[in-house]
Protein backbone atom coordinates (compact mmCIF):
# COMPACT_ATOMS: atom_id res chain seq x y z
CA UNK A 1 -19.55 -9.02 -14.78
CA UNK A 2 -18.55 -5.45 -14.98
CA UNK A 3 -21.93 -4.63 -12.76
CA UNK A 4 -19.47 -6.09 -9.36
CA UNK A 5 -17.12 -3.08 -9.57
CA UNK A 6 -19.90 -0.63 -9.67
CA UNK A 7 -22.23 -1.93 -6.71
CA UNK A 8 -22.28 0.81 -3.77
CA UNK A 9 -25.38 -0.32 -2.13
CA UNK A 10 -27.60 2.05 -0.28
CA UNK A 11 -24.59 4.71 -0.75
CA UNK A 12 -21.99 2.68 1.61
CA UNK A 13 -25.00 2.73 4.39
CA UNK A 14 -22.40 1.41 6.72
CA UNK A 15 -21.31 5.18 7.16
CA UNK A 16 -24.24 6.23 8.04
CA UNK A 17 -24.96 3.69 10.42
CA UNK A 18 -23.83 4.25 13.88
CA UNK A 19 -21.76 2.39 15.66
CA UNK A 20 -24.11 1.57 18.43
CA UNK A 21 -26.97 1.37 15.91
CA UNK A 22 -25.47 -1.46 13.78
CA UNK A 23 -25.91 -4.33 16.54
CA UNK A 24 -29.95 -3.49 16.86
CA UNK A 25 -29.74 -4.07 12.58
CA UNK A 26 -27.99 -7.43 12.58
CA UNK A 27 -27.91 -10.16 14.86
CA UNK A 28 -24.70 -11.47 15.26
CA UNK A 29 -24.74 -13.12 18.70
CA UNK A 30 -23.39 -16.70 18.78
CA UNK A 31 -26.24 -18.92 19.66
CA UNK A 32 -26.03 -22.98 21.49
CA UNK A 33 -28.60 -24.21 18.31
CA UNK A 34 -27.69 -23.81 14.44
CA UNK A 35 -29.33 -21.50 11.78
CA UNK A 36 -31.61 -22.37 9.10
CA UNK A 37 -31.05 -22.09 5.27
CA UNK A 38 -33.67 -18.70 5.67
CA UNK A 39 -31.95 -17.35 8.65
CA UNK A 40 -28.37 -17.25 6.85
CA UNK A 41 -29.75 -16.07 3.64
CA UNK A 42 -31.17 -13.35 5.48
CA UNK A 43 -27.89 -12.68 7.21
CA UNK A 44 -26.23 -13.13 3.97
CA UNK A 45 -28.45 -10.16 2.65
CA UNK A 46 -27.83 -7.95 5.92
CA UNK A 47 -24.18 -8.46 5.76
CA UNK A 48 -24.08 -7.25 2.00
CA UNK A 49 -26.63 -4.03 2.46
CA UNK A 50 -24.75 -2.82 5.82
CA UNK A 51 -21.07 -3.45 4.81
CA UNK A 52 -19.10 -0.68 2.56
CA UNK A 53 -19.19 -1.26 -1.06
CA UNK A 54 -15.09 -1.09 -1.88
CA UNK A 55 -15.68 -2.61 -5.63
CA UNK A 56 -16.73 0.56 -6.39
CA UNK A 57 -14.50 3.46 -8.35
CA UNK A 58 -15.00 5.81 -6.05
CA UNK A 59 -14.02 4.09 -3.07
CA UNK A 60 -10.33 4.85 -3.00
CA UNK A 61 -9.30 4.18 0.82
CA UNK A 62 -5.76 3.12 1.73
CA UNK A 63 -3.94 1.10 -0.19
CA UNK A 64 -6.94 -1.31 -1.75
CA UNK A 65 -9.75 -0.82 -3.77
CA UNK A 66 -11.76 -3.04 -5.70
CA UNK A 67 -12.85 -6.54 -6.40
CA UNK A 68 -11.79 -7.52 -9.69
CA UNK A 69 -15.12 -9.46 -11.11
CA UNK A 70 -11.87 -11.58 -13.11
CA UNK A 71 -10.14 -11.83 -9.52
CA UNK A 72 -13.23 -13.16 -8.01
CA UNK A 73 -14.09 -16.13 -10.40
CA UNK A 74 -10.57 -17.48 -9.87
CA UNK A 75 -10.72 -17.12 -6.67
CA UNK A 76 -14.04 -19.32 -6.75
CA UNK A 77 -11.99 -21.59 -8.72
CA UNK A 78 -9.51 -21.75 -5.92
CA UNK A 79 -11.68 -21.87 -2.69
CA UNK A 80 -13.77 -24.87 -4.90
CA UNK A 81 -10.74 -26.79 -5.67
CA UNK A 82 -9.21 -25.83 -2.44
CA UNK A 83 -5.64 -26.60 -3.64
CA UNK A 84 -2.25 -25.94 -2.06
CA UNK A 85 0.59 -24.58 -4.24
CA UNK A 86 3.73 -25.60 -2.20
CA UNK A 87 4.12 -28.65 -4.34
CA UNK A 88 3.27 -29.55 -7.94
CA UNK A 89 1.85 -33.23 -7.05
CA UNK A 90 -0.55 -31.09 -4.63
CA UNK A 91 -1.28 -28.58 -6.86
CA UNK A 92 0.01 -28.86 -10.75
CA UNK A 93 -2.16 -26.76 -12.92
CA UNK A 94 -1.64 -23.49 -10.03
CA UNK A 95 2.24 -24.49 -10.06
CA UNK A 96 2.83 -23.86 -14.07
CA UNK A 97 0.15 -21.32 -13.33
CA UNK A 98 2.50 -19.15 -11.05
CA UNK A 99 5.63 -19.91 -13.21
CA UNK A 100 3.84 -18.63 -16.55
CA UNK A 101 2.88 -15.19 -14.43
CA UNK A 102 6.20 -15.02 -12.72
CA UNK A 103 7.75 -15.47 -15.80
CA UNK A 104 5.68 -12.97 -17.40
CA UNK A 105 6.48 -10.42 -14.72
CA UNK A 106 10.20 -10.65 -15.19
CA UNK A 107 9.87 -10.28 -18.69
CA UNK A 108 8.13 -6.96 -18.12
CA UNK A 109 11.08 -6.03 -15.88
CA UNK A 110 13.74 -6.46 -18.99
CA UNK A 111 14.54 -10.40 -18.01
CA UNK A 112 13.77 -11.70 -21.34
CA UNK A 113 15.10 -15.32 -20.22
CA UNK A 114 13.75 -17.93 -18.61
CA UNK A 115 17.01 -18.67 -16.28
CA UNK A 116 16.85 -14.70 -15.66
CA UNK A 117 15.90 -13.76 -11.86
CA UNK A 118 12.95 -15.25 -10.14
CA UNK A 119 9.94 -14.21 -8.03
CA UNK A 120 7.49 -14.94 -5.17
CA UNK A 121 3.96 -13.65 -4.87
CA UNK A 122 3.58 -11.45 -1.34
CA UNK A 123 0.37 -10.81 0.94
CA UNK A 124 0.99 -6.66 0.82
CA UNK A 125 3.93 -4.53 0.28
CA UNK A 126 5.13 -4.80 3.98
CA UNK A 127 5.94 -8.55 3.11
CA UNK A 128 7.57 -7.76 0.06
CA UNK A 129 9.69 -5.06 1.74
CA UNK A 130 10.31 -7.75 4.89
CA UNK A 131 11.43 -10.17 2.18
CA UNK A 132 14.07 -8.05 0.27
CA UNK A 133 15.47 -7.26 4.13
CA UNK A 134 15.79 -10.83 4.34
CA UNK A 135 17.51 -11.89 1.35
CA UNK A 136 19.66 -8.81 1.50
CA UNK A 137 21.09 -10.03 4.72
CA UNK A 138 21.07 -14.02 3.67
CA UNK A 139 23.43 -13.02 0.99
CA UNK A 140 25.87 -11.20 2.70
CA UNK A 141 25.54 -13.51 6.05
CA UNK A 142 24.28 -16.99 5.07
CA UNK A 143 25.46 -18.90 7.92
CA UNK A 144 22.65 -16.84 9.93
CA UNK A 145 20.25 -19.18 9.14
CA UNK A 146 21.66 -21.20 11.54
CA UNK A 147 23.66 -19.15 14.48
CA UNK A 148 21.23 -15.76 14.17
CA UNK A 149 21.83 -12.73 14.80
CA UNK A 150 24.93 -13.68 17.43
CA UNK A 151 28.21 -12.39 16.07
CA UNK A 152 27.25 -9.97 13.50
CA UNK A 153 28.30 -6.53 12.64
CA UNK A 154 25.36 -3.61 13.20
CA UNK A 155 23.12 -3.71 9.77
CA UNK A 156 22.33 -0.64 7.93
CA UNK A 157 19.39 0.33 5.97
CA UNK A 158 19.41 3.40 4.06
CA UNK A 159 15.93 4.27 2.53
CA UNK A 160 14.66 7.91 1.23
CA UNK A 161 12.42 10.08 3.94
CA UNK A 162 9.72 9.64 2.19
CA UNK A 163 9.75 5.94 2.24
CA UNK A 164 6.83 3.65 3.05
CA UNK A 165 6.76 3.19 6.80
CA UNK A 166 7.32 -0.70 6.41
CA UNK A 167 10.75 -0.57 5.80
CA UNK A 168 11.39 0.59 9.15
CA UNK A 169 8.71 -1.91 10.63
CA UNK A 170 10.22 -5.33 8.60
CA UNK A 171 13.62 -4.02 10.20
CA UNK A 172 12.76 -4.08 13.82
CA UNK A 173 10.96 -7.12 12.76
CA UNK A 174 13.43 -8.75 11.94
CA UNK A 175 15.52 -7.94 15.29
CA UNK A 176 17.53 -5.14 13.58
CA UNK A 177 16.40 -2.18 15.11
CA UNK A 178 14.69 0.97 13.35
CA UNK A 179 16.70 3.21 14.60
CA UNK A 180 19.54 1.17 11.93
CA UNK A 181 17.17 2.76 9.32
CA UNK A 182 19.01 5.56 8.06
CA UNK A 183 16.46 8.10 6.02
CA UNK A 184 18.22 9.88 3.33
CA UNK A 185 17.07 13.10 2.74
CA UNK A 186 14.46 13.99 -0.81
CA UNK A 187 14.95 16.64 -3.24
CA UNK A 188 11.84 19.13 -4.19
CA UNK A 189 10.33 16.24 -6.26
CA UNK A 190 10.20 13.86 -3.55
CA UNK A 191 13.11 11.79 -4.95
CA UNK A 192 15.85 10.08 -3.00
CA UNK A 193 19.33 12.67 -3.07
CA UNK A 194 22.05 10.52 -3.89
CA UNK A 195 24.68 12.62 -2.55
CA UNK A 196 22.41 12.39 0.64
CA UNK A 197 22.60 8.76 0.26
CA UNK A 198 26.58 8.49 -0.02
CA UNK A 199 26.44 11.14 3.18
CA UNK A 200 24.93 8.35 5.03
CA UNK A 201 26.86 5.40 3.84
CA UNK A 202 29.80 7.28 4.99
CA UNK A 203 28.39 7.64 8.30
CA UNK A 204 27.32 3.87 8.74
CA UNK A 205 31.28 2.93 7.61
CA UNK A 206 32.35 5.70 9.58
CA UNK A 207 30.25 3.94 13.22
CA UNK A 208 32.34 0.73 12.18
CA UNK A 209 28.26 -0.68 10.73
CA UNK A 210 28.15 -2.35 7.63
CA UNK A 211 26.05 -0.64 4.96
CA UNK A 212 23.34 -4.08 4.21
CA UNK A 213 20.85 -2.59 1.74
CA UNK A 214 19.43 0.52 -0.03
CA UNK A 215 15.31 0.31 -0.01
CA UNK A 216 14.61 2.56 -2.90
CA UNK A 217 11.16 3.86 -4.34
CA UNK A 218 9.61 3.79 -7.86
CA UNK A 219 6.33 5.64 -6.73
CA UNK A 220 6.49 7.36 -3.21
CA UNK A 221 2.64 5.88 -1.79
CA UNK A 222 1.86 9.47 -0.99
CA UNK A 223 3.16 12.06 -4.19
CA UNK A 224 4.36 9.11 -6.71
CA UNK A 225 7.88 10.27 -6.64
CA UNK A 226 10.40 7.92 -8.60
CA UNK A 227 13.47 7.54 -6.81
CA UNK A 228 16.45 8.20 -9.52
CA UNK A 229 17.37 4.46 -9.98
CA UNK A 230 20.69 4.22 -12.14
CA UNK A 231 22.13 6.53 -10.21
CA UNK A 232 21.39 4.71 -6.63
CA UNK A 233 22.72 1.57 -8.29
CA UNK A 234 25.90 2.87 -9.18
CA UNK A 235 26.23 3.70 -5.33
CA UNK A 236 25.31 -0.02 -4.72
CA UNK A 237 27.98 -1.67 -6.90
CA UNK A 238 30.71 0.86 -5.40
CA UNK A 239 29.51 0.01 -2.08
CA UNK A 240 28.76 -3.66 -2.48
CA UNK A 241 25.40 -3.12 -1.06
CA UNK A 242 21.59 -4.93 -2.20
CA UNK A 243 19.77 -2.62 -4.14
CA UNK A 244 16.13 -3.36 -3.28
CA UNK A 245 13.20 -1.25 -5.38
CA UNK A 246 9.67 -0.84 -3.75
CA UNK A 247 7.33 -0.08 -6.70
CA UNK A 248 4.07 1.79 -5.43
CA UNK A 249 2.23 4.60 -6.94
CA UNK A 250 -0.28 6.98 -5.96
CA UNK A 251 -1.76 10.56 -6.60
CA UNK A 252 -2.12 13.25 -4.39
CA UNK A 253 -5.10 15.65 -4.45
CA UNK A 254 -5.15 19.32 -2.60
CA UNK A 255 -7.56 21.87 -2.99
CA UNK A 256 -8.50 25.25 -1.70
CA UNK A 257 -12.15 26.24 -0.53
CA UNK A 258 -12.96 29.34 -1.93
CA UNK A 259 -12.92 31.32 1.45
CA UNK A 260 -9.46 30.45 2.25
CA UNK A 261 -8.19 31.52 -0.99
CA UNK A 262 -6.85 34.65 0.15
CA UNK A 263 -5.08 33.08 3.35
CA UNK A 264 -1.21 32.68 2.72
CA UNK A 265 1.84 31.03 4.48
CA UNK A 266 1.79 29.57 7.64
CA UNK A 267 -2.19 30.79 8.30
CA UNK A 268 -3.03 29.06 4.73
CA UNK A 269 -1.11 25.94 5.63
CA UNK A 270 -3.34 25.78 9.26
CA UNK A 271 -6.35 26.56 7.74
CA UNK A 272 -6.00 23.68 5.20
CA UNK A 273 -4.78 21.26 7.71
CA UNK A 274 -7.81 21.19 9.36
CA UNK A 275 -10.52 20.69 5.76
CA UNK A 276 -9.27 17.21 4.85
CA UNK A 277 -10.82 15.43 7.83
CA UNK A 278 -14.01 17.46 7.53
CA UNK A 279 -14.33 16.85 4.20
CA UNK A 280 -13.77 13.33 4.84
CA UNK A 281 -16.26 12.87 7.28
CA UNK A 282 -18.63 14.29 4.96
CA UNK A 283 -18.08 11.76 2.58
CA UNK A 284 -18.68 9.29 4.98
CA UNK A 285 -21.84 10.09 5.97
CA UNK A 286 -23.06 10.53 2.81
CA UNK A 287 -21.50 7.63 1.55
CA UNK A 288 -20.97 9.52 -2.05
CA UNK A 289 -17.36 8.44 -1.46
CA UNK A 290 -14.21 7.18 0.35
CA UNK A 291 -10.67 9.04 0.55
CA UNK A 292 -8.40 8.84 2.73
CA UNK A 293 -5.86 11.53 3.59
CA UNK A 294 -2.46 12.32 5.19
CA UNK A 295 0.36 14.92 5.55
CA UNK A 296 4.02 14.84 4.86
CA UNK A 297 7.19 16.27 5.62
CA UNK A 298 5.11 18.97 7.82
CA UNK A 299 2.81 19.96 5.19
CA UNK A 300 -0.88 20.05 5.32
CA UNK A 301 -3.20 17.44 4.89
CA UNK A 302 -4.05 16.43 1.49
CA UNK A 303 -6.29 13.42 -0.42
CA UNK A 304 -4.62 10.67 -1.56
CA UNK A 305 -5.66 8.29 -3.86
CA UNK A 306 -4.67 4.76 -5.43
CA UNK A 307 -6.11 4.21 -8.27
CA UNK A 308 -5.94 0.47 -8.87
CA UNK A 309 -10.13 -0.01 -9.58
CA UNK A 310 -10.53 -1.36 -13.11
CA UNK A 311 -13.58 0.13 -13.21
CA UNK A 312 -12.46 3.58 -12.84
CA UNK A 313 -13.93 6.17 -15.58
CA UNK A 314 -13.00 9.62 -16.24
CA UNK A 315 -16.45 10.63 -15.19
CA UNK A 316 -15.32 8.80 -11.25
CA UNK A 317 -12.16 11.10 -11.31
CA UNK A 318 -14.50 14.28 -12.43
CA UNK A 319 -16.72 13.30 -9.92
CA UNK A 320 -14.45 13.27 -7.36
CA UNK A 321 -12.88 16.76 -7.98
CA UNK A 322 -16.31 18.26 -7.90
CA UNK A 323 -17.68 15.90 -4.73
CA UNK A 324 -14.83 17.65 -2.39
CA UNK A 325 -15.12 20.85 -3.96
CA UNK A 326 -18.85 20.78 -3.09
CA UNK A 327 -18.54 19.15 0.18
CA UNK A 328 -15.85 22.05 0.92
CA UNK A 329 -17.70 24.31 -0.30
CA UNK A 330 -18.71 25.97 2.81
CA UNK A 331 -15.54 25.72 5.17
């Protein structure tokens, strides 16, 4: 089944097919009589030829990629049987399912034991960083699952600059406010400063707030930077405070066209700033690939990638070093 994570049909023709186009190309109006068997197949086909192809390697946009051909037969399985895993007399074989990979999981963590930590599966890293939040404050204030947020102290959250963007989201979610995100400043490697990080637990205690949780990285989304652990738990235990670890990883790719090569400082930095998005939109409308791209911390804008495809080869990663240089050839 390997042939699923290669398919990139008609070079992702939905790129190339404008906006306004797309609707003369595929009938999608909602009409008072039914289909026929032909008429859906044929939509079926349409569908597949004018949608983006993201099994393939070299579609590397956002934070997903891929459909795993292994992924996709048990998720046949699933949608056939149609079960629903909240209890095991619903749903017994997917219960000890999700306790075998759960178990698994912690085991890869260092939790040998079965009575060793536990484990829920999430819809997308903002979940999982909404659910730490959560527990973090359960623990230290269980009785607000019954009076709320009514009669307790201002909640602190202390994450590193460079932190996913959800952490700050789940906490005004969650009716604590973003501005009670404190961002704790990165050394040169991206990586949380833990001197930084003591700074700002001092100033939380200092506002009469109550420190709640440290959000730490292994694997900044945007450089991959792995926030020094040990050391941020050390703060935890002296501080009493939950130690939460967001695990992400990506790469980041920069470049520099040939004619800007002799450009320097700030003019360098501008002049860079503005190739990313032209690139991209190359890309698109060839439909050769799919990166996406971002800034941080002020500098310019560079490719990103995830690289989570299982059918990613060393020739896709060669590829896509040449693709942008040729496609940037010219700026």
């Amino acid at each position: 089944m390997h042939f699923l994570n290669r398919i990139f049909l008609h070079r992702a023709r939905l790129a190339t097919t404008p906006e306004e186009e797309l609707p003369k190309k595929i009938d999608l109006a909602l009409h008072q009589h039914g289909e026929s068997h032909t008429k859906l197949l044929e939509l079926l086909h349409l569908v597949t030829r004018y949608s983006v192809k993201t099994g393939h390697p070299r579609f590397v946009n956002q934070l997903y990629s891929s459909v795993d051909p292994y992924g996709l037969v048990g998720q046949w399985l699933t949608d056939a049987l149609n079960p629903s895993v909240y209890t095991y007399e619903v749903s017994p074989v997917f219960s000890l399912m999700e306790e075998v990979v759960l178990r698994e999981m912690r085991q890869i963590l260092g939790w040998p034991d079965q009575g060793q930590g536990d484990g829920i599966f999430c819809p997308g890293g903002s979940m999982a960083n909404g659910y730490a939040i959560n527990i973090a404050r359960h623990h230290a204030y269980p009785e607000i699952k019954e009076r709320g947020l009514s009669g307790l102290p201002r909640l602190v959250v202390f994450t590193s600059e460079d932190a996913h963007y959800s952490v700050k989201k789940l906490t005004a979610f969650l009716g604590m406010g973003a501005s009670n995100v404190y961002s704790v400043k990165v050394d040169g490697a991206g990586q949380m400063r833990v001197d930084d990080l003591r700074a700002q637990i001092e100033r939380a205690i200092g506002e009469g707030a109550r420190p709640l949780l440290v959000s730490a990285t292994a694997g900044t989304t945007v450089i991959g930077a792995f926030d020094p652990l040990r050391e941020i738990a050390a703060v935890c235990r002296e501080h009493k405070i939950w130690l939460h670890v967001d695990a992400a990883w990506a790469v980041a790719l920069s470049y520099i066209p040939e004619s800007k090569r002799h450009l320097e400082g700030e003019e360098l930095s501008a002049a860079l700033h503005k190739i990313a998005p032209i690139v991209k939109s190359r890309m698109v409308k060839e439909g050769s690939m799919l990166i996406t791209y971002q800034p941080i911390r002020g500098q310019a804008n560079f490719f990103r990638l995830v690289l989570q495809n299982s059918g990613l080869t060393e020739d896709d990663m060669l590829f896509i070093v040449q693709e942008i240089e040729r496609l940037s050839k010219d700026l």
